[in-house]
Structures are given as structure tokens and as C-alpha cells.
N, C-alpha and C. Protein backbone atom coordinates (compact mmCIF):
# COMPACT_ATOMS: atom_id res chain seq x y z
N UNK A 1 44.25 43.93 22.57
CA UNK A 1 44.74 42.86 21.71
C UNK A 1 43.74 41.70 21.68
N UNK A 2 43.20 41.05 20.42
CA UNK A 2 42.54 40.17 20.24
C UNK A 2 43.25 38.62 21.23
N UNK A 3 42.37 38.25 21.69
CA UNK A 3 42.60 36.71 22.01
C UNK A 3 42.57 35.14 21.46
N UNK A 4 43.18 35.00 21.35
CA UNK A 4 43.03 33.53 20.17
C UNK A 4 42.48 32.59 20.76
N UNK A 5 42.39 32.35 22.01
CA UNK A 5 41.53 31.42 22.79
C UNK A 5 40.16 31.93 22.32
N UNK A 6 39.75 32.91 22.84
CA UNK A 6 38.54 33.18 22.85
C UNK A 6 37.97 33.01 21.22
N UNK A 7 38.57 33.41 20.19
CA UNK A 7 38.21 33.16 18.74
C UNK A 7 37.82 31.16 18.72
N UNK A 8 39.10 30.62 19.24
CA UNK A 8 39.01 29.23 19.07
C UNK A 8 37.55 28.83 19.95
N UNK A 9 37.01 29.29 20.63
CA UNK A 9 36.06 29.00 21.69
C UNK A 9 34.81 29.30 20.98
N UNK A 10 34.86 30.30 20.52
CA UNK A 10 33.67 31.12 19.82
C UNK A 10 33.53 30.16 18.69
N UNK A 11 34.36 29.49 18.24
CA UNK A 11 34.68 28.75 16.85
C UNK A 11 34.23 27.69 16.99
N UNK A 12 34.23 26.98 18.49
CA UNK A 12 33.49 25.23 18.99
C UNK A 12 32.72 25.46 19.27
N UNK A 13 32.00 26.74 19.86
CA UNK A 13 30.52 26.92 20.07
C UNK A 13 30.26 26.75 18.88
N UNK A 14 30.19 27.53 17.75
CA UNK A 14 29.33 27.92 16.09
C UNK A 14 29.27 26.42 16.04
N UNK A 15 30.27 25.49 16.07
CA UNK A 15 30.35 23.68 15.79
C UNK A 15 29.65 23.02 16.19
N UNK A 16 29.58 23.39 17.52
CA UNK A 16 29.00 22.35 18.59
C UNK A 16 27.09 23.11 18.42
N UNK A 17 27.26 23.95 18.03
CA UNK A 17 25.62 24.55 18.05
C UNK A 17 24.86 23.73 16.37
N UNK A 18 26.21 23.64 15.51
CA UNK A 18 25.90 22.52 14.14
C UNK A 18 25.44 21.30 14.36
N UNK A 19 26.36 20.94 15.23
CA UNK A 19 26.18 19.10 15.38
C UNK A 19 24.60 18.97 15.96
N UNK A 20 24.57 19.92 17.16
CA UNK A 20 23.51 19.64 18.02
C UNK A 20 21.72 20.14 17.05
N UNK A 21 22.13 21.12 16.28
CA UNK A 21 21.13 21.29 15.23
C UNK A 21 20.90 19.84 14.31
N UNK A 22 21.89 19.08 13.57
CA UNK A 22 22.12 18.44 13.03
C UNK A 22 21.31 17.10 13.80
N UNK A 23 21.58 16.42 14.93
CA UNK A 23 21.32 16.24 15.26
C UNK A 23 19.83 15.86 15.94
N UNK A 24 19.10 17.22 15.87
CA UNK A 24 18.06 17.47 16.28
C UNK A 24 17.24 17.08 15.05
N UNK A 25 18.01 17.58 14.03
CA UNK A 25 16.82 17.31 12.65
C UNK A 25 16.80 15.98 12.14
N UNK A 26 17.98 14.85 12.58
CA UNK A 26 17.95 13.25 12.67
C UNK A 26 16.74 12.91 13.04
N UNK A 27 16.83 13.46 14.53
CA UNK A 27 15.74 12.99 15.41
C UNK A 27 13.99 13.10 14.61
N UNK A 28 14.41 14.03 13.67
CA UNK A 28 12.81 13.80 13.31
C UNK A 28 12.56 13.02 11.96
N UNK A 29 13.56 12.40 11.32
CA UNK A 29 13.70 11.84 10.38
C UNK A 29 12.91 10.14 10.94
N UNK A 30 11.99 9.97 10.10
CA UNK A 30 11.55 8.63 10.33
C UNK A 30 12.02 7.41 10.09
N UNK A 31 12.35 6.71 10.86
CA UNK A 31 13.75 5.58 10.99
C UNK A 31 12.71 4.32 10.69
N UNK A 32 11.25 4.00 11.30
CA UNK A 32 10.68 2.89 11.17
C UNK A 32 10.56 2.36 12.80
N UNK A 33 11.11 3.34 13.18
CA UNK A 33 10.89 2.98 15.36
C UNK A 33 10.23 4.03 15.33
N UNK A 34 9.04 3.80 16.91
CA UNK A 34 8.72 4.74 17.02
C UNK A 34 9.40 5.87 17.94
N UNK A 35 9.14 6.82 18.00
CA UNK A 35 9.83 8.14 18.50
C UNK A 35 8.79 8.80 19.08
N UNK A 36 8.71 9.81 20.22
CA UNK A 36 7.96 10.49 20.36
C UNK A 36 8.37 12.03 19.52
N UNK A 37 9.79 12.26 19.26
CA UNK A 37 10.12 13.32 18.86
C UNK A 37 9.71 13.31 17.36
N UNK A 38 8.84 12.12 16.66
CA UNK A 38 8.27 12.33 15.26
C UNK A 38 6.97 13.23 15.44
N UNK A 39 6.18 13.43 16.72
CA UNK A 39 5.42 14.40 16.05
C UNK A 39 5.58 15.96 16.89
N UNK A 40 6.78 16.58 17.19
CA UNK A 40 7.70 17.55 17.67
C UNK A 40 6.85 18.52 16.81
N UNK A 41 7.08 18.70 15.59
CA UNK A 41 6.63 19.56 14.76
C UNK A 41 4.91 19.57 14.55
N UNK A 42 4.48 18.97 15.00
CA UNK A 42 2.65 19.10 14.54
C UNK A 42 2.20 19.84 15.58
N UNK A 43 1.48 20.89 15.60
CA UNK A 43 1.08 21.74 16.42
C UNK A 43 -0.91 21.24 16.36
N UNK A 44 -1.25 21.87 17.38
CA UNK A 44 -2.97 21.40 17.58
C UNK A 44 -3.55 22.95 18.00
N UNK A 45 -4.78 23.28 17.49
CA UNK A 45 -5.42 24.35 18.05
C UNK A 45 -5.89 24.12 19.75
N UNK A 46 -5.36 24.47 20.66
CA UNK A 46 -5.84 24.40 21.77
C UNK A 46 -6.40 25.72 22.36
N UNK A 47 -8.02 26.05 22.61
CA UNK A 47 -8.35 27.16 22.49
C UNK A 47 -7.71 28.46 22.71
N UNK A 48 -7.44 28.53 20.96
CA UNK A 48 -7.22 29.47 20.45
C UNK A 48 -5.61 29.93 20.03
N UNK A 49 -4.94 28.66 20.53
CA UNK A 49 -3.89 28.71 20.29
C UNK A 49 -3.15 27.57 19.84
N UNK A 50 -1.94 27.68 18.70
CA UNK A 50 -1.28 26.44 18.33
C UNK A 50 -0.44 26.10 19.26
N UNK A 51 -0.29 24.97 19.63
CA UNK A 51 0.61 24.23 20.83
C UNK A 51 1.16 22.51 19.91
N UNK A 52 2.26 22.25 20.89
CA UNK A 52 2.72 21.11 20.68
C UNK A 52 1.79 20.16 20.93
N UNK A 53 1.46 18.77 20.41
CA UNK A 53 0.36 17.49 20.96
C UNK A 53 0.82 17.53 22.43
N UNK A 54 2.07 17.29 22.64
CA UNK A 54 2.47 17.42 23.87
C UNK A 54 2.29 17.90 25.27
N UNK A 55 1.67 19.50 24.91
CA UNK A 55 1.10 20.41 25.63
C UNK A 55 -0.66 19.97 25.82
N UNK A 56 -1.18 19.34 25.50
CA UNK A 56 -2.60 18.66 25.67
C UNK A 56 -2.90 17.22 25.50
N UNK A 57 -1.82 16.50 25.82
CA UNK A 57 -2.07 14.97 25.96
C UNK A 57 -0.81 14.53 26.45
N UNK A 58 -0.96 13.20 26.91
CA UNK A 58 0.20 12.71 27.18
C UNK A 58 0.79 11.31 25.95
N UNK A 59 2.27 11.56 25.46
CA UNK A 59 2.27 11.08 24.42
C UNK A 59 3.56 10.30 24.96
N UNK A 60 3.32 8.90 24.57
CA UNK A 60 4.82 7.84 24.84
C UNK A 60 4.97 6.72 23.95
N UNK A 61 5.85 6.12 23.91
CA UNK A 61 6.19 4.74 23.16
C UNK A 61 5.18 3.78 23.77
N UNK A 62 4.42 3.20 22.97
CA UNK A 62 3.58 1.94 23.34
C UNK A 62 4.84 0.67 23.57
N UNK A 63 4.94 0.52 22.10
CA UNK A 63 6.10 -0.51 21.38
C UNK A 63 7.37 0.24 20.88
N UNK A 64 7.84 -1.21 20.12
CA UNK A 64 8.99 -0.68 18.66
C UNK A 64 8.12 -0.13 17.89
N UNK A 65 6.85 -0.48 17.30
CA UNK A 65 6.21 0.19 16.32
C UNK A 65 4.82 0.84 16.42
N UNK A 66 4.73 1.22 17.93
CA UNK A 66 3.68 2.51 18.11
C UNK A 66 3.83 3.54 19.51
N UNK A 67 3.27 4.20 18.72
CA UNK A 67 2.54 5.57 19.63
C UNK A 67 1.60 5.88 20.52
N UNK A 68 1.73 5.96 21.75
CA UNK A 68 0.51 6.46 22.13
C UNK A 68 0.03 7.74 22.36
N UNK A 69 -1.29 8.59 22.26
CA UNK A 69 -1.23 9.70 22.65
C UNK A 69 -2.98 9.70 23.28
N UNK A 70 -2.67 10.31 24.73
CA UNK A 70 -3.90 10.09 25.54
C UNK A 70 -4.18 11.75 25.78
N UNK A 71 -5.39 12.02 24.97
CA UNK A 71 -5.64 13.22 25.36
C UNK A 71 -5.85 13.99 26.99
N UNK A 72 -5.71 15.13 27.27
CA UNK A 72 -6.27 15.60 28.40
C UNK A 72 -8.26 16.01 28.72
N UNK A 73 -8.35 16.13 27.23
CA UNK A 73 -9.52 16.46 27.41
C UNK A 73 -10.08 15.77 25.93
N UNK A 74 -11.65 15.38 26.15
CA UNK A 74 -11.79 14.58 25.38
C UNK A 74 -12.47 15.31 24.38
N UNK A 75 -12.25 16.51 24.37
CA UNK A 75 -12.83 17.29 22.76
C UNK A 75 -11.68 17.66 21.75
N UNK A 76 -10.22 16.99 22.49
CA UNK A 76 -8.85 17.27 21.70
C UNK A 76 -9.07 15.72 20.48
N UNK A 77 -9.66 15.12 20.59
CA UNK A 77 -9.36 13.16 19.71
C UNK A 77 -9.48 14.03 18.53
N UNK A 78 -10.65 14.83 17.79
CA UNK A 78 -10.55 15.13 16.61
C UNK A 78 -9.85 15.73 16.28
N UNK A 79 -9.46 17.03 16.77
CA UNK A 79 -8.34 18.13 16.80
C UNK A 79 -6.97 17.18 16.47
N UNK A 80 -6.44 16.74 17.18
CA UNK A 80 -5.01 15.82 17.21
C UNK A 80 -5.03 14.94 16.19
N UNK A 81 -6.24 13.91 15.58
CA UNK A 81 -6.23 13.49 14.64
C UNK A 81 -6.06 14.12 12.92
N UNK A 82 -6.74 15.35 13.08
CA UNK A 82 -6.95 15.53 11.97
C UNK A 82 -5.68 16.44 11.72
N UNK A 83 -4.51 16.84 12.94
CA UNK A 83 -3.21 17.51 12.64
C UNK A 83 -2.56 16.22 12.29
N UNK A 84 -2.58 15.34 12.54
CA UNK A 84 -1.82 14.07 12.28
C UNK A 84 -1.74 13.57 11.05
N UNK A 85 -3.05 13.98 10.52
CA UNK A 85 -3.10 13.47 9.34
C UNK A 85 -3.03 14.98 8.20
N UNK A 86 -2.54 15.92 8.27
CA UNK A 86 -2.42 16.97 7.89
C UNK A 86 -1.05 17.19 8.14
N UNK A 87 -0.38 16.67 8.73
CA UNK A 87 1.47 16.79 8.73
C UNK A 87 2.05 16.00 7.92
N UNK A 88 1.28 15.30 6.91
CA UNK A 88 2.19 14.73 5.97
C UNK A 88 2.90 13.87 6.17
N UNK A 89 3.13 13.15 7.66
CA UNK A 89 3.99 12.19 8.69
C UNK A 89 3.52 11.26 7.84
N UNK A 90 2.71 10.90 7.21
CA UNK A 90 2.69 9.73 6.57
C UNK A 90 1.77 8.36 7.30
N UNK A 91 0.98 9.09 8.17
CA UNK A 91 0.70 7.51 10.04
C UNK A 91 -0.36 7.89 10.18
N UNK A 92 -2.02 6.94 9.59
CA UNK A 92 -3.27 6.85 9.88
C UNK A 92 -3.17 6.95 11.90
N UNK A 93 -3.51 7.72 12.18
CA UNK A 93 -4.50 7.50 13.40
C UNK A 93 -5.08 6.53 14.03
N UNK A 94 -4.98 5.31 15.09
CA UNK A 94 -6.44 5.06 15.03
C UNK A 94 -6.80 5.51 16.40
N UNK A 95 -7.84 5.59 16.61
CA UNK A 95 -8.59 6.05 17.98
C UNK A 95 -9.57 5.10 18.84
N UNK A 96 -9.38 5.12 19.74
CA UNK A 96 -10.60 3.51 20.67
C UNK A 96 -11.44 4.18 21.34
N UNK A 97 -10.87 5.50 21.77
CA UNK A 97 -11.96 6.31 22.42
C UNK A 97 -11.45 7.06 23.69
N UNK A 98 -10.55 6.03 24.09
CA UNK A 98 -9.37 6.26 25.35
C UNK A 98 -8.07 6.73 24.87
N UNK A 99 -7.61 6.16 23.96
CA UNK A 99 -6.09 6.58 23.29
C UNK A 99 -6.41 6.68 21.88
N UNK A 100 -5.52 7.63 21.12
CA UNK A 100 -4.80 7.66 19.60
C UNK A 100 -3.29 7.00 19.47
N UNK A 101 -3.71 6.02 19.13
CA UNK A 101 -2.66 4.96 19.10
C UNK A 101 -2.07 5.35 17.24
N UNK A 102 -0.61 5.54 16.95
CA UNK A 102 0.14 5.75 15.71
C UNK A 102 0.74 4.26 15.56
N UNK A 103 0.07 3.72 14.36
CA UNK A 103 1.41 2.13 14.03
C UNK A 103 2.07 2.93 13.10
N UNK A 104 3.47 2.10 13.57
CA UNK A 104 4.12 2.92 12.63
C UNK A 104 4.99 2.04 11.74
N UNK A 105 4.31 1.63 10.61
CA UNK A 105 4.83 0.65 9.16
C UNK A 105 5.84 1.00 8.94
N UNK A 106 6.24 -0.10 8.24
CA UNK A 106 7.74 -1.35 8.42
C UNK A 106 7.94 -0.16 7.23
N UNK A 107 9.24 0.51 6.43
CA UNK A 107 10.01 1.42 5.32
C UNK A 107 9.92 0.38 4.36
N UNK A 108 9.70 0.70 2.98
CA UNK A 108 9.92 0.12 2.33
C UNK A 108 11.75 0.44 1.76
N UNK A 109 12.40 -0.37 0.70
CA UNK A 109 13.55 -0.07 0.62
C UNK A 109 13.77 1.13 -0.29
N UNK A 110 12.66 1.85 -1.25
CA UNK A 110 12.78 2.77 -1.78
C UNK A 110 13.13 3.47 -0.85
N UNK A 111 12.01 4.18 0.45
CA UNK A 111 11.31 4.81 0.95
C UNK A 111 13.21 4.73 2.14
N UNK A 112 13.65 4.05 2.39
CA UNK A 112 15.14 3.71 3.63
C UNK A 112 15.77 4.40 2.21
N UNK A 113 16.35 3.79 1.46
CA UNK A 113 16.96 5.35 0.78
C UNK A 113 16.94 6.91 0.12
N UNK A 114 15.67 6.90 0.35
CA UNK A 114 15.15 8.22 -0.08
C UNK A 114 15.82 9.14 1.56
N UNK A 115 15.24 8.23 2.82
CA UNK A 115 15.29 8.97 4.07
C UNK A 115 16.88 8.76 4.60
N UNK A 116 17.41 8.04 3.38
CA UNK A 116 19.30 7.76 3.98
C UNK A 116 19.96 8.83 2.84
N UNK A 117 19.41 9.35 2.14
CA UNK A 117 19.83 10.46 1.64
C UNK A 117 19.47 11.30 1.64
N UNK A 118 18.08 11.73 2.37
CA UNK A 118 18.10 13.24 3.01
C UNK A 118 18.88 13.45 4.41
N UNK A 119 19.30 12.13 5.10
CA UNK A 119 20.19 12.41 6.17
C UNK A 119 21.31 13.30 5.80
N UNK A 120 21.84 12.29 4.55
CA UNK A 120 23.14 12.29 4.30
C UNK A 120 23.34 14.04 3.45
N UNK A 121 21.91 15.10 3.06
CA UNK A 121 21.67 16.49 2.86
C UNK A 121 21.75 16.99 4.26
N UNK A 122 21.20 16.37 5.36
CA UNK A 122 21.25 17.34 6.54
C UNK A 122 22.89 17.12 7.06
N UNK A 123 23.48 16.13 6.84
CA UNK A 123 24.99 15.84 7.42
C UNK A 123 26.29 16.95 6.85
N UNK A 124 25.84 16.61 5.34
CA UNK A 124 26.27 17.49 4.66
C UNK A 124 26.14 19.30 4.58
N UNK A 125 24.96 19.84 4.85
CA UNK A 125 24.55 21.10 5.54
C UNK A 125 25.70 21.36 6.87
N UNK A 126 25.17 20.07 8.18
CA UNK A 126 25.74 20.45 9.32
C UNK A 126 27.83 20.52 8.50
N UNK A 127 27.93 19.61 7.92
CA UNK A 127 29.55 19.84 7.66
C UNK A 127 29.80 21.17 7.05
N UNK A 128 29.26 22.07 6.18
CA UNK A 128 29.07 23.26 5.85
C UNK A 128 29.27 24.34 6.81
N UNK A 129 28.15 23.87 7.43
CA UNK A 129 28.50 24.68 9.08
C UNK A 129 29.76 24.96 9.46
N UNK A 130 30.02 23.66 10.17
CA UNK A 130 31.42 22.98 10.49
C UNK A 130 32.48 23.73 9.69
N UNK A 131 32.77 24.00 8.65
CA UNK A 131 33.48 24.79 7.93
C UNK A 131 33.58 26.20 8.08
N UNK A 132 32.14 26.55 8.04
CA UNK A 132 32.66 27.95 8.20
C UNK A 132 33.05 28.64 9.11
N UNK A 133 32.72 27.71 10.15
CA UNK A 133 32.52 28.28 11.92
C UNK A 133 34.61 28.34 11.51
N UNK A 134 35.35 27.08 10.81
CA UNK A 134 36.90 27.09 10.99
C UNK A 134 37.42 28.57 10.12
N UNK A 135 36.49 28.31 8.78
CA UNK A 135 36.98 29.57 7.83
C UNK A 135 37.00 31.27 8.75
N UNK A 136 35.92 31.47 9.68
CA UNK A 136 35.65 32.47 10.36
C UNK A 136 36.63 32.60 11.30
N UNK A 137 36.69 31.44 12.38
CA UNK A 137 37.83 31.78 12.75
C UNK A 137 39.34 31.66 12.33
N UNK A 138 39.90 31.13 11.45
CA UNK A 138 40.78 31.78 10.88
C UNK A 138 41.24 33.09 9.70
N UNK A 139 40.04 33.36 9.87
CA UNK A 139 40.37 34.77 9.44
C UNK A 139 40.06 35.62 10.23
N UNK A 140 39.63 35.84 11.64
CA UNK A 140 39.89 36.20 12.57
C UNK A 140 41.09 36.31 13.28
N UNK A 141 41.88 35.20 13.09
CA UNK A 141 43.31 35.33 13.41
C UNK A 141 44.20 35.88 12.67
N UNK A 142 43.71 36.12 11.52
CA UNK A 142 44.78 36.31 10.01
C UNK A 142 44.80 37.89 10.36
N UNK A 143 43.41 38.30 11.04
CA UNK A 143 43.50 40.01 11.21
C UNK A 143 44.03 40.45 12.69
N UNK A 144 43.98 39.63 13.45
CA UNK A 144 44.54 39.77 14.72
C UNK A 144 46.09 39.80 14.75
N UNK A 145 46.63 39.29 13.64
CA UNK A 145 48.20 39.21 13.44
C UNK A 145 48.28 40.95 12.88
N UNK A 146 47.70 41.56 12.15
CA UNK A 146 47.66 42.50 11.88
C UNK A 146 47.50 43.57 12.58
N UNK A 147 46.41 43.16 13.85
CA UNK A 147 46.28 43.87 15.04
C UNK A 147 47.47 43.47 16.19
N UNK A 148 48.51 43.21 16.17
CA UNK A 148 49.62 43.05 16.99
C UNK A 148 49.86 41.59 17.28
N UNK A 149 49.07 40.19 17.09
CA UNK A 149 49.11 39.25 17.71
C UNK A 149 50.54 38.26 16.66
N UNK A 150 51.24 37.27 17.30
CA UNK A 150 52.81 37.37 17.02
C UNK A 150 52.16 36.11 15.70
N UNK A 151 53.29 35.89 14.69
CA UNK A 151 52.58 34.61 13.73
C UNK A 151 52.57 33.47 14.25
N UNK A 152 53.63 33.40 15.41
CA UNK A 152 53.84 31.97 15.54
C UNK A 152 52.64 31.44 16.61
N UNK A 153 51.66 32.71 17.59
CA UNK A 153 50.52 32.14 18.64
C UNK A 153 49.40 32.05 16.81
N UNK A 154 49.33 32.81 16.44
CA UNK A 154 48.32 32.77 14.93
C UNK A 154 48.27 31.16 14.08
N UNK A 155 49.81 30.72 14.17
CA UNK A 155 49.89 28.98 13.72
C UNK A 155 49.51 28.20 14.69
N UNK A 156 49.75 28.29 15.55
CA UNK A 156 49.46 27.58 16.64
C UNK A 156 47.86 27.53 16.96
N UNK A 157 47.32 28.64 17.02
CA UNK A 157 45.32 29.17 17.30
C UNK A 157 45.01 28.19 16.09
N UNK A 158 45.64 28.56 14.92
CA UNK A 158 45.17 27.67 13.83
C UNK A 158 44.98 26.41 13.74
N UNK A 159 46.15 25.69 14.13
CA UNK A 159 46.18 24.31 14.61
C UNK A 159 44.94 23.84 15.25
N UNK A 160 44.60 24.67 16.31
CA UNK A 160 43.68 24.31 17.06
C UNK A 160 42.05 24.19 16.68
N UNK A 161 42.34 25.30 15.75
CA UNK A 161 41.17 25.44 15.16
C UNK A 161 40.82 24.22 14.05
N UNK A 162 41.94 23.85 13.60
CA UNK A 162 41.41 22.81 12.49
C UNK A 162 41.38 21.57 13.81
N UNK A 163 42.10 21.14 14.47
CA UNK A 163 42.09 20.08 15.76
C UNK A 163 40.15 19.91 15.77
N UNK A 164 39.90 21.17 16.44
CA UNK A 164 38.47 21.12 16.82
C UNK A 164 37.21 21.01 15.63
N UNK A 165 37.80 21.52 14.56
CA UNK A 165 37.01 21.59 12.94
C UNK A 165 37.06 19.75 13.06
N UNK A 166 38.25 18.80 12.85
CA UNK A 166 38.34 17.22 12.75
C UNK A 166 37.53 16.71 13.88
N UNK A 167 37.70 17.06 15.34
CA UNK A 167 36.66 16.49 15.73
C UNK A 167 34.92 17.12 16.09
N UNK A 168 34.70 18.02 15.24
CA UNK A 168 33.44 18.26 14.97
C UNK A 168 33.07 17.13 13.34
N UNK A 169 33.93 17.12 12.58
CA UNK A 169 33.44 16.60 11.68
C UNK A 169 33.16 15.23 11.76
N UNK A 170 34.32 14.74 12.10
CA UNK A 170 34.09 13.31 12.30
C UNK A 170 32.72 12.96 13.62
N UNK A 171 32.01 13.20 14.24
CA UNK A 171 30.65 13.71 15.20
C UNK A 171 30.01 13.65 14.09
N UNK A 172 30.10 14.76 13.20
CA UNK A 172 28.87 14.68 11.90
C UNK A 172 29.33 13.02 11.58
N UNK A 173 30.31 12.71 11.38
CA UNK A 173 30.11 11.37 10.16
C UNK A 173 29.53 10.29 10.87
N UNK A 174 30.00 10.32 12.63
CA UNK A 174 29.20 9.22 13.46
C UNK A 174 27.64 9.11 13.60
N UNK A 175 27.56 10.86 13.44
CA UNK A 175 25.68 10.27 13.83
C UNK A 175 25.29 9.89 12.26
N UNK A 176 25.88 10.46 11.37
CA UNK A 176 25.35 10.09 10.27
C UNK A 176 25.34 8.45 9.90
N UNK A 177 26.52 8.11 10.28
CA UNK A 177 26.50 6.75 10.23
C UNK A 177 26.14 5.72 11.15
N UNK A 178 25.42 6.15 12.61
CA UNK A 178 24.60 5.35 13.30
C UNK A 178 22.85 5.87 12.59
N UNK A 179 22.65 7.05 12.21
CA UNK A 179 21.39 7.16 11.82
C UNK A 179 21.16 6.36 10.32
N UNK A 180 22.17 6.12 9.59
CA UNK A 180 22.16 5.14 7.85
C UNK A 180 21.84 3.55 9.05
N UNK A 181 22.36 3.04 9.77
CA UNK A 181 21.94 1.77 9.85
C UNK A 181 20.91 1.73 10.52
N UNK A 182 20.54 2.64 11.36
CA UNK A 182 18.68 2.46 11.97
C UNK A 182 18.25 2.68 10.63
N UNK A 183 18.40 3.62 9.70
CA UNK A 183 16.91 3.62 9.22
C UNK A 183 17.24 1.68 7.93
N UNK A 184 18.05 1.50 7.76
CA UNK A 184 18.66 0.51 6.85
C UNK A 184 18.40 -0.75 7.30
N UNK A 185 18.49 -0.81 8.80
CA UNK A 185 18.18 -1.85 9.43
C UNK A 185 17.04 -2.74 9.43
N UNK A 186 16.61 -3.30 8.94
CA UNK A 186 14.82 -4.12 8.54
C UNK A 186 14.30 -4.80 9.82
């Protein structure tokens, strides 16, 4: 006999694996602070292989509005620069010789709603998610009633399932709406 716990469980994982995706792709959205997780995605040839900047320098918050990144070896400055400026991140380089320092310029207000409405595409995606992970498991239950399980544990699993669907969603609407006032914030 199917278990309705275990469906409801299986159902906050699929959620909780949304938010935390969701989430993750905030993090690389450029707010106008600096982040180290803005250059997550730029990979560097390190002989012979693509690696994170991460994996061949050491990279931290200077300020609110820079970067530092101190190579390990000093034949990486060109390498790291010229991925930096090949990721489309939008952030001249500069280099002293010791560090690659990223400033990272003030958003203009076009530029804060262009990046407050691709949030508001990734929020919307993760709520998609969020949906189907509930639609799946209730029709998981709809066939488990069929497989012997009684209607009234099937209303009840259900309940639960939308319970946990409301507070996955409302999670999406919070980060969405702490990530609209960082990037909004001047």
C-alpha cells in the first residue's frame, strides 16, 4: 500500500530543491553590492583545464562596491582578466600587479528594472516548480485511493500537500521581495 507521508515528503523535497535553486540563481543576479558569488559562473583555463577563479586565486569583498581577486600564480592576471571581461558581467578589471580589483558601478534605474524583472522570471519559474511538485503529488494520491488507500487519509495527505505548496510559495514571494529592494535600493 502506497504511503501518503512519504508522497507528501517527496513533494517538500521537489519544493524545497525549487526555492533553494531559485535562490541560488538570485545570488548571481547583480544587485549593485559586491558578491563574490557574481563571478561563480566564469571559469579560467588553468593548465589545461576550465576551473572556477576560485580554484586559482583567492577572491573576497574589498568594500560595498569591490572585488578582490589575488592570483596564486602570477601567469593567471591575464587569463582571469580576459574571462572577466568575456562573461559579459558587465565589470572592467583593473590590475596593480598584486590584485585584480572589480568596481562595481552604481545600476542605473533602467538597468534595477530590467534586473527586478528577470528576478521576478526566475520567481515565477521557481513558483512553477512549486506547483507541480503539489500537482504530482496529488495525483499520486488520487491513484493510491485506487490502490486501496481510504478517501478520507487521501483529503487529509491533500491538505497537507497544499499546507506545504503555501509555505513554499510564500519563501518564493519573500526572497523575491527582499531581492526587488536590494537591487531598488540606490
Amino acid at each position: 500500500m502506497v504511503d501518503s507521508k512519504q508522497i507528501i515528503s517527496e513533494a517538500q523535497d521537489d519544493m524545497e530543491m525549487a526555492v533553494m535553486h531559485l535562490d541560488e540563481a538570485l545570488a548571481h543576479i547583480r544587485a549593485g553590492k559586491a558578491d563574490v558569488r557574481l563571478l561563480d559562473n566564469i571559469r579560467v583555463d588553468s593548465y589545461g583545464a576550465m576551473v572556477p577563479i576560485n580554484n586559482v586565486a583567492s577572491v573576497n569583498v574589498i568594500d560595498a562596491r569591490s572585488i578582490g581577486i589575488k592570483p596564486w600564480d602570477k601567469s593567471m592576471f591575464r587569463i582571469i582578466e580576459k574571462a572577466i571581461l568575456d562573461s559579459g558581467l558587465g565589470i572592467t578589471p583593473e590590475n596593480n600587479g598584486e590584485m585584480i580589483r572589480l568596481g562595481i558601478p552604481p545600476l542605473t534605474e533602467d538597468r534595477r528594472k530590467q534586473l527586478a524583472k528577470q528576478c521576478k522570471g526566475e520567481c515565477e519559474t521557481a513558483k512553477i516548480s512549486v506547483r507541480n511538485a503539489r500537482r504530482d503529488a496529488v495525483d499520486q494520491l488520487k491513484k493510491a485511493v485506487k490502490e486501496g488507500l481510504s478517501e478520507d487519509l487521501e483529503k487529509d495527505a491533500e491538505a497537507e500537500v497544499q499546507k506545504v505548496h503555501d509555505k513554499f510559495i510564500k519563501k518564493v514571494d519573500e526572497l523575491f521581495a527582499a531581492k526587488e529592494k536590494e537591487i531598488m535600493t540606490v
